[in-house]
Protein backbone atom coordinates (compact mmCIF):
# COMPACT_ATOMS: atom_id res chain seq x y z
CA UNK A 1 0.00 0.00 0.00
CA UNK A 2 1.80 3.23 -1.03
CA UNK A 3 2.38 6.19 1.93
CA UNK A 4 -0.04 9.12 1.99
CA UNK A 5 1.75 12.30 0.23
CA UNK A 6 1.04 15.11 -1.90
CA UNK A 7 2.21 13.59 -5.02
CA UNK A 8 -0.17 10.86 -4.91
CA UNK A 9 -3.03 12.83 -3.77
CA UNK A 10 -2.62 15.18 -6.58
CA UNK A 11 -2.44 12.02 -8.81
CA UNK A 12 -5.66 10.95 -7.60
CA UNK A 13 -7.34 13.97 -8.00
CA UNK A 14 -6.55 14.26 -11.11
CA UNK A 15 -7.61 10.60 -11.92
CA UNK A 16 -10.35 11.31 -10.29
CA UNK A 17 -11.52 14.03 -12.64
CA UNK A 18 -10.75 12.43 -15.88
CA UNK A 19 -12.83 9.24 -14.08
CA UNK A 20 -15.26 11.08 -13.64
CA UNK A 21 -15.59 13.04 -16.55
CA UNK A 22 -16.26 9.92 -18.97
CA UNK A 23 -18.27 8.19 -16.35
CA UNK A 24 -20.52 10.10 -16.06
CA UNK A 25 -20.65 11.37 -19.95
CA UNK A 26 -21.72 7.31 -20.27
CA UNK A 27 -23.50 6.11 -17.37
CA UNK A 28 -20.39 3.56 -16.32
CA UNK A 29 -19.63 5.67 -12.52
CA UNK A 30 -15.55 6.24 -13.13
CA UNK A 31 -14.58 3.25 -11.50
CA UNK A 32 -13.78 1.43 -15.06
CA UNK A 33 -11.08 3.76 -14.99
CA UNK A 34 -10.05 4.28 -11.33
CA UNK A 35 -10.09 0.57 -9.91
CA UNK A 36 -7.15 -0.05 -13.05
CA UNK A 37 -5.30 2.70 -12.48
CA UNK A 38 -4.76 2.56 -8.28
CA UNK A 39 -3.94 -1.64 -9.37
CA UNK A 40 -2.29 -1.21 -12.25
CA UNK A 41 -0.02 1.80 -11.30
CA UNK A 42 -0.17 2.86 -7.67
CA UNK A 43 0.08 -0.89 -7.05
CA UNK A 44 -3.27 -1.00 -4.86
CA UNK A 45 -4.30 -4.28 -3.51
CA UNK A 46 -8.02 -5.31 -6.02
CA UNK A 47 -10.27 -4.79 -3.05
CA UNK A 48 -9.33 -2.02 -1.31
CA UNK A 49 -8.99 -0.31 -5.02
CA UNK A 50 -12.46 -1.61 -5.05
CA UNK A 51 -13.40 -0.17 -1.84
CA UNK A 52 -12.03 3.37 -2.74
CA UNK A 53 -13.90 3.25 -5.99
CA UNK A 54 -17.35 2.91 -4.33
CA UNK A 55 -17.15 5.52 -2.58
CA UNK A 56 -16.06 8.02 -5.88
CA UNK A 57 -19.57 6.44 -7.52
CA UNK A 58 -21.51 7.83 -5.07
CA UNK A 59 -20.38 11.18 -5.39
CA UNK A 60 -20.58 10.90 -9.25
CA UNK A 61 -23.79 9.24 -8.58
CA UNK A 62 -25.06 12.47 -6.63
CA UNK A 63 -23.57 14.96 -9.30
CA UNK A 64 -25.25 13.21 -12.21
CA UNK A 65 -28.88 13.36 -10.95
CA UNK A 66 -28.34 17.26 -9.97
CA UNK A 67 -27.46 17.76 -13.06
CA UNK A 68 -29.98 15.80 -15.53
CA UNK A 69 -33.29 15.61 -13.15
CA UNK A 70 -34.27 19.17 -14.78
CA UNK A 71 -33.80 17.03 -18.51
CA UNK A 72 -36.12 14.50 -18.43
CA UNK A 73 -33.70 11.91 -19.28
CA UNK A 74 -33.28 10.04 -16.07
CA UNK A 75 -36.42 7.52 -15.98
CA UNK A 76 -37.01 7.25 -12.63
CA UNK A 77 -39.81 4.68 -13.00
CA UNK A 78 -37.56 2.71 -14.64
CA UNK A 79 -33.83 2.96 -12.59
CA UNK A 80 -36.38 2.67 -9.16
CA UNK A 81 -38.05 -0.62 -10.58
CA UNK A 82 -34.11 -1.84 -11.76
CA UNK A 83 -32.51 -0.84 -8.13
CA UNK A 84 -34.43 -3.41 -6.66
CA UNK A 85 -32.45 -6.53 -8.57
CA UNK A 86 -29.23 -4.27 -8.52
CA UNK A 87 -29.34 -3.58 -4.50
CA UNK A 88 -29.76 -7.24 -4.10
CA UNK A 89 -27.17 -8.09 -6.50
CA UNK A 90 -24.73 -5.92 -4.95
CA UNK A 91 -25.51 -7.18 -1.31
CA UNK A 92 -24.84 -10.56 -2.56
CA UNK A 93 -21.72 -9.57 -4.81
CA UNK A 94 -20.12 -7.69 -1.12
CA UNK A 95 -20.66 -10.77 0.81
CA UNK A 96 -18.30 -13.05 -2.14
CA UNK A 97 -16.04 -10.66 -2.86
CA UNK A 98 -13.47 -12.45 0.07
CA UNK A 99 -13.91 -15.65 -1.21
CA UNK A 100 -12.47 -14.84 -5.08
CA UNK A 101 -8.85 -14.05 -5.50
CA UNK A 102 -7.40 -10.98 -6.77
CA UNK A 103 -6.14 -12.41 -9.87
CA UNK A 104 -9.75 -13.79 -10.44
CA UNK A 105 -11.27 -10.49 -10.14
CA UNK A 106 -9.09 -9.09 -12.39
CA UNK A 107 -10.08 -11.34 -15.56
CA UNK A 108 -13.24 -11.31 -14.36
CA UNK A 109 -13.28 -7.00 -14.90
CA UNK A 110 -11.34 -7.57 -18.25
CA UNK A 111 -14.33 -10.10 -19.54
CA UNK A 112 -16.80 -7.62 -18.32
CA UNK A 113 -15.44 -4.81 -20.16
CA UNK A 114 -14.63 -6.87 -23.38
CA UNK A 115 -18.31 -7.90 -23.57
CA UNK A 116 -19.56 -4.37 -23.04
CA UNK A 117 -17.61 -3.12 -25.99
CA UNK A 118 -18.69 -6.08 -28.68
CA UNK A 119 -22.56 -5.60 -27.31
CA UNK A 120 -22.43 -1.25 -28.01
CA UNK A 121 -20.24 -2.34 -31.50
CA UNK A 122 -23.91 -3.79 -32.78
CA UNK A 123 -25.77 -1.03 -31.95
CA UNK A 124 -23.39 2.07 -33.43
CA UNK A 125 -26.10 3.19 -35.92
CA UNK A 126 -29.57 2.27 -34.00
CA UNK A 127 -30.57 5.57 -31.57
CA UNK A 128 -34.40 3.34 -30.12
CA UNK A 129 -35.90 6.86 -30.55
CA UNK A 130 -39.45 7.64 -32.07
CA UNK A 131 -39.79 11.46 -33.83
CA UNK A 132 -43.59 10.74 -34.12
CA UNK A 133 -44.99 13.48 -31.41
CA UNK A 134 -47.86 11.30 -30.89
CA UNK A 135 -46.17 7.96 -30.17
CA UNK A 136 -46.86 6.74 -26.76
CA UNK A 137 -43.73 5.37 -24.22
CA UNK A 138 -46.34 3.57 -22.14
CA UNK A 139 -45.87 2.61 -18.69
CA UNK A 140 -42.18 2.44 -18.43
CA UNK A 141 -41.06 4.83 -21.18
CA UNK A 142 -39.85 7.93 -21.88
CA UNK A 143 -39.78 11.28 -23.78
CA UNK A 144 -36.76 13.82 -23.11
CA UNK A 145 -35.51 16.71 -25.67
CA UNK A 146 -32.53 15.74 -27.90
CA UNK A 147 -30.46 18.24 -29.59
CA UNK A 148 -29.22 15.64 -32.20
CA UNK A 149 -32.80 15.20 -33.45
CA UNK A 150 -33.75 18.98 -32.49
CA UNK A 151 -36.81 17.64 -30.76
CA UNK A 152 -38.28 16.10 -28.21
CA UNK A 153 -38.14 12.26 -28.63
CA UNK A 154 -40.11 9.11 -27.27
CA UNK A 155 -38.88 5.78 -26.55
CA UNK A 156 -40.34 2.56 -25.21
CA UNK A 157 -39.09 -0.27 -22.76
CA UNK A 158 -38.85 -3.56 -23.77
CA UNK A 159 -37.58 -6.54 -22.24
CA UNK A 160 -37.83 -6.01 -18.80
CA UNK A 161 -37.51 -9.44 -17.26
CA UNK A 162 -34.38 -9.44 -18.88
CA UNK A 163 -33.38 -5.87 -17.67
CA UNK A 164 -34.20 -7.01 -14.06
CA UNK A 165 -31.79 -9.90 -14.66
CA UNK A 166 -28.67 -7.34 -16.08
CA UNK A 167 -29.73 -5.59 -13.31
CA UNK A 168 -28.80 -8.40 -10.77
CA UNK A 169 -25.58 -9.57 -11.96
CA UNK A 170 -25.14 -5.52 -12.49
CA UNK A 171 -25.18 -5.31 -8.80
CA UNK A 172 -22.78 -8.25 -8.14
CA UNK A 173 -20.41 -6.97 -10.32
CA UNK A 174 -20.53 -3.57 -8.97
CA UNK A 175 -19.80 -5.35 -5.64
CA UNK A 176 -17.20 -7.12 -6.52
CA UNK A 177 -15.13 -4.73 -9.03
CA UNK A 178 -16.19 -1.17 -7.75
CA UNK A 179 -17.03 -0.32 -11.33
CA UNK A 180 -21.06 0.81 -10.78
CA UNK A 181 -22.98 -1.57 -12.38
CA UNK A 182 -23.09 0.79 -15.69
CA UNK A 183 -20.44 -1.25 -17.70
CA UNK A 184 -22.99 -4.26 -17.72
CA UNK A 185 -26.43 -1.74 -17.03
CA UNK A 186 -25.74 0.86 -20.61
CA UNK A 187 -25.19 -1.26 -22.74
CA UNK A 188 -27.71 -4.05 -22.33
CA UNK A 189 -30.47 -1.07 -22.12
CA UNK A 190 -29.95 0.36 -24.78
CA UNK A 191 -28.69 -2.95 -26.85
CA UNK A 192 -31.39 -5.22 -25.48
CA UNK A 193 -34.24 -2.80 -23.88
CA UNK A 194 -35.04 -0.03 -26.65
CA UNK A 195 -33.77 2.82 -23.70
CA UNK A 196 -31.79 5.58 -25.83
CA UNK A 197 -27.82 6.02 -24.98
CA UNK A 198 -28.50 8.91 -23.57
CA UNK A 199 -31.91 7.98 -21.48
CA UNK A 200 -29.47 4.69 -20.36
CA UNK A 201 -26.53 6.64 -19.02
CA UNK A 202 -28.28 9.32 -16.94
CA UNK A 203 -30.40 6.11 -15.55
CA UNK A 204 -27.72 4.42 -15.02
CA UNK A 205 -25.93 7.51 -13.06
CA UNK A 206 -29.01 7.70 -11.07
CA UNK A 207 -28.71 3.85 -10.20
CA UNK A 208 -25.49 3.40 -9.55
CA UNK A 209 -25.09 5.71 -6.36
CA UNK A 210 -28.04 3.33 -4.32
CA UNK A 211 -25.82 0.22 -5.50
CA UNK A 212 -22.31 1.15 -4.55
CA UNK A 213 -23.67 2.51 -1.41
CA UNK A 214 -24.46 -0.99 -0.46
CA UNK A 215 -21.09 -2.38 -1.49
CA UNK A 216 -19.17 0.44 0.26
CA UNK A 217 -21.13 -0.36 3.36
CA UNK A 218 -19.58 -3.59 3.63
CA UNK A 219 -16.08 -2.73 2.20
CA UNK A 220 -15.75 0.07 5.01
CA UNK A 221 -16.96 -2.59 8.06
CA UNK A 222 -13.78 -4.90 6.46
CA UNK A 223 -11.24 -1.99 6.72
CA UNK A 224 -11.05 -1.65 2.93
CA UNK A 225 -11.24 2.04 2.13
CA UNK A 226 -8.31 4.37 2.86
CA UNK A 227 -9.74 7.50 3.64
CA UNK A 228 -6.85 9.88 2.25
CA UNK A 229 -7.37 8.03 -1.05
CA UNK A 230 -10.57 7.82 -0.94
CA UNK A 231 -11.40 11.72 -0.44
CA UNK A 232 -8.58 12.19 -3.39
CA UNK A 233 -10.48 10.60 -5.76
CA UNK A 234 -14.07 12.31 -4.57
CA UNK A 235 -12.93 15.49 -5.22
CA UNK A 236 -11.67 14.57 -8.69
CA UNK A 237 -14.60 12.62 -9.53
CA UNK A 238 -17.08 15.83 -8.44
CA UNK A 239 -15.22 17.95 -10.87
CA UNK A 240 -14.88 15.63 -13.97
CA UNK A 241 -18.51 14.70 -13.53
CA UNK A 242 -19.79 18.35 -14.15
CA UNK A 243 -17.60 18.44 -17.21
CA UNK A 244 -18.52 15.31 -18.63
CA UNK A 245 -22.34 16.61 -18.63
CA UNK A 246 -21.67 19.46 -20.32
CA UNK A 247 -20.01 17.80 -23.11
CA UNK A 248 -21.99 14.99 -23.40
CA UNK A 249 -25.59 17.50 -23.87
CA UNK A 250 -23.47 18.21 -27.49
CA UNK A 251 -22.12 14.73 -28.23
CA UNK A 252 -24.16 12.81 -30.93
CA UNK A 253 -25.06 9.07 -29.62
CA UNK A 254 -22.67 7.61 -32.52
CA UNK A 255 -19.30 9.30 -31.28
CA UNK A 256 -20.65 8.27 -27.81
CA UNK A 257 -20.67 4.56 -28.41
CA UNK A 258 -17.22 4.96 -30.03
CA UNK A 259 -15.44 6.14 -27.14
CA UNK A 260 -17.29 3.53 -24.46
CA UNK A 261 -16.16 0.87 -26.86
CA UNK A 262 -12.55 2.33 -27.17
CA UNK A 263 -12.95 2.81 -23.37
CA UNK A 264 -14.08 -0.39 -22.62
CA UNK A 265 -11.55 -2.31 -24.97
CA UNK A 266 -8.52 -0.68 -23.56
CA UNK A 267 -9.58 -1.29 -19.86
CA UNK A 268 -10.22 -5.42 -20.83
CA UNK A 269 -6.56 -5.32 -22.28
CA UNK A 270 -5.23 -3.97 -19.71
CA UNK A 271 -6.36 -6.08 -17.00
CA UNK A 272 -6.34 -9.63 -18.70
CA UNK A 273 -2.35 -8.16 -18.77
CA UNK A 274 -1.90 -7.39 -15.14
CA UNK A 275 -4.25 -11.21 -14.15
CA UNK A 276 -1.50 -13.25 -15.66
């Protein structure tokens, strides 16, 4: 475990802000980028990098739905409905995570991410929007304003046993890797579910602050967060999560599913490197 000092704190900061900058532009929480970064280069034991990166969701968690409730985009029908299956998923994922080794929970993070990025490389071209002003999102739909399409939009839920089922193993793996739920959450919503990129990631957000509140819960009773770190990253993470909002209300939905992939790719590689 490295010593507290300046240097490190400032390192984490700034992690912190790029983190959460792109997690919150798509939905994944910044620990898909924080948990490799305090294992790969600080050297950070898995779970307490784990631990550390619970916490930072939260606080991205809180910044995202301050930021998008005013939008429409954050269903909350729909992420309330979800929690359910992710808070037990995550309960469950907290009480395993001593049982798997760290070098399992590393390839187990790299598999994540790899399928993440092949299940958004199907869907680069299909937005599940409706232009038609009188289409209806029934019960669990949506409508929010979309500057792409210069008008407001409708979508409609599909799926949902299988969303509630995402949602569960969501929730383990949030537990187990610190990474939110989002990495496994986005893309099977908007892949699987008909829920806009968009509409997915600020749901998402919204979820994934009730889910790694449960995992942090239990990582904190262990002894696995450091604080210094911890508080490092938060303040990072509250920064780069304003910024990522602001760029992503300009992004269109195809450049967004580039960079999760690219994202997502680079993070699988990386940690099927450092499991061998």
């Amino acid at each position: 475990m490295p010593a507290a000092s300046l240097s490190l704190a400032s390192l984490l900061f700034l992690t912190g802000i790029a983190a959460g900058g792109l997690g919150s532009l798509l939905g994944l929480g910044g620990g898909v980028f924080l948990v490799p970064l305090l294992v790969l280069v600080m050297g950070v034991p898995m779970r307490i990098a784990v631990g550390i990166s619970l916490t930072t969701i939260i606080a991205t968690s809180t910044v995202a739905t301050s930021a998008t409730i005013g939008r429409s985009l954050i269903n909350l029908r729909l992420g309330m409905l979800l929690e359910v299956a992710t808070t037990i998923g995550g309960l469950t994922g907290g009480l395993v995570a001593i049982l798997i080794s760290q070098q399992r929970l590393q390839q187990l993070f790299g598999v994540v991410a790899a399928a993440g990025a092949i299940l958004m490389l199907t869907r680069l071209d299909k937005r599940n929007v409706l232009l038609d002003p009188a289409a209806e999102p029934g019960r669990l739909g949506g409508r929010y304003y979309e500057g792409e399409s210069k008008a407001v939009v409708t979508y409609r839920v599909k799926r949902l046993p299988l969303a509630l089922l995402v949602s569960l193993a969501a929730g383990s793996v949030s537990s187990l890797l610190g990474i939110g739920g989002g990495m496994l959450k986005v893309p099977a919503l908007n892949a699987w579910c008909g829920v806009p990129l968009r509409a997915a990631a600020a749901t998402s957000a919204f979820m994934i602050g009730v889910t790694a509140t449960v995992g942090a819960v239990l990582y904190y009773g262990r002894g696995e967060i450091v604080p210094w770190m911890a508080s490092a990253a938060i303040l990072g993470v509250m920064v780069g999560s304003r910024l990522g909002f602001r760029i992503g209300a300009t992004a269109s939905a195809r450049w967004l599913k580039l960079l999760l992939v690219g994202v997502l790719l680079i993070v699988s590689a990386l940690m099927f490197a450092r499991a061998r």
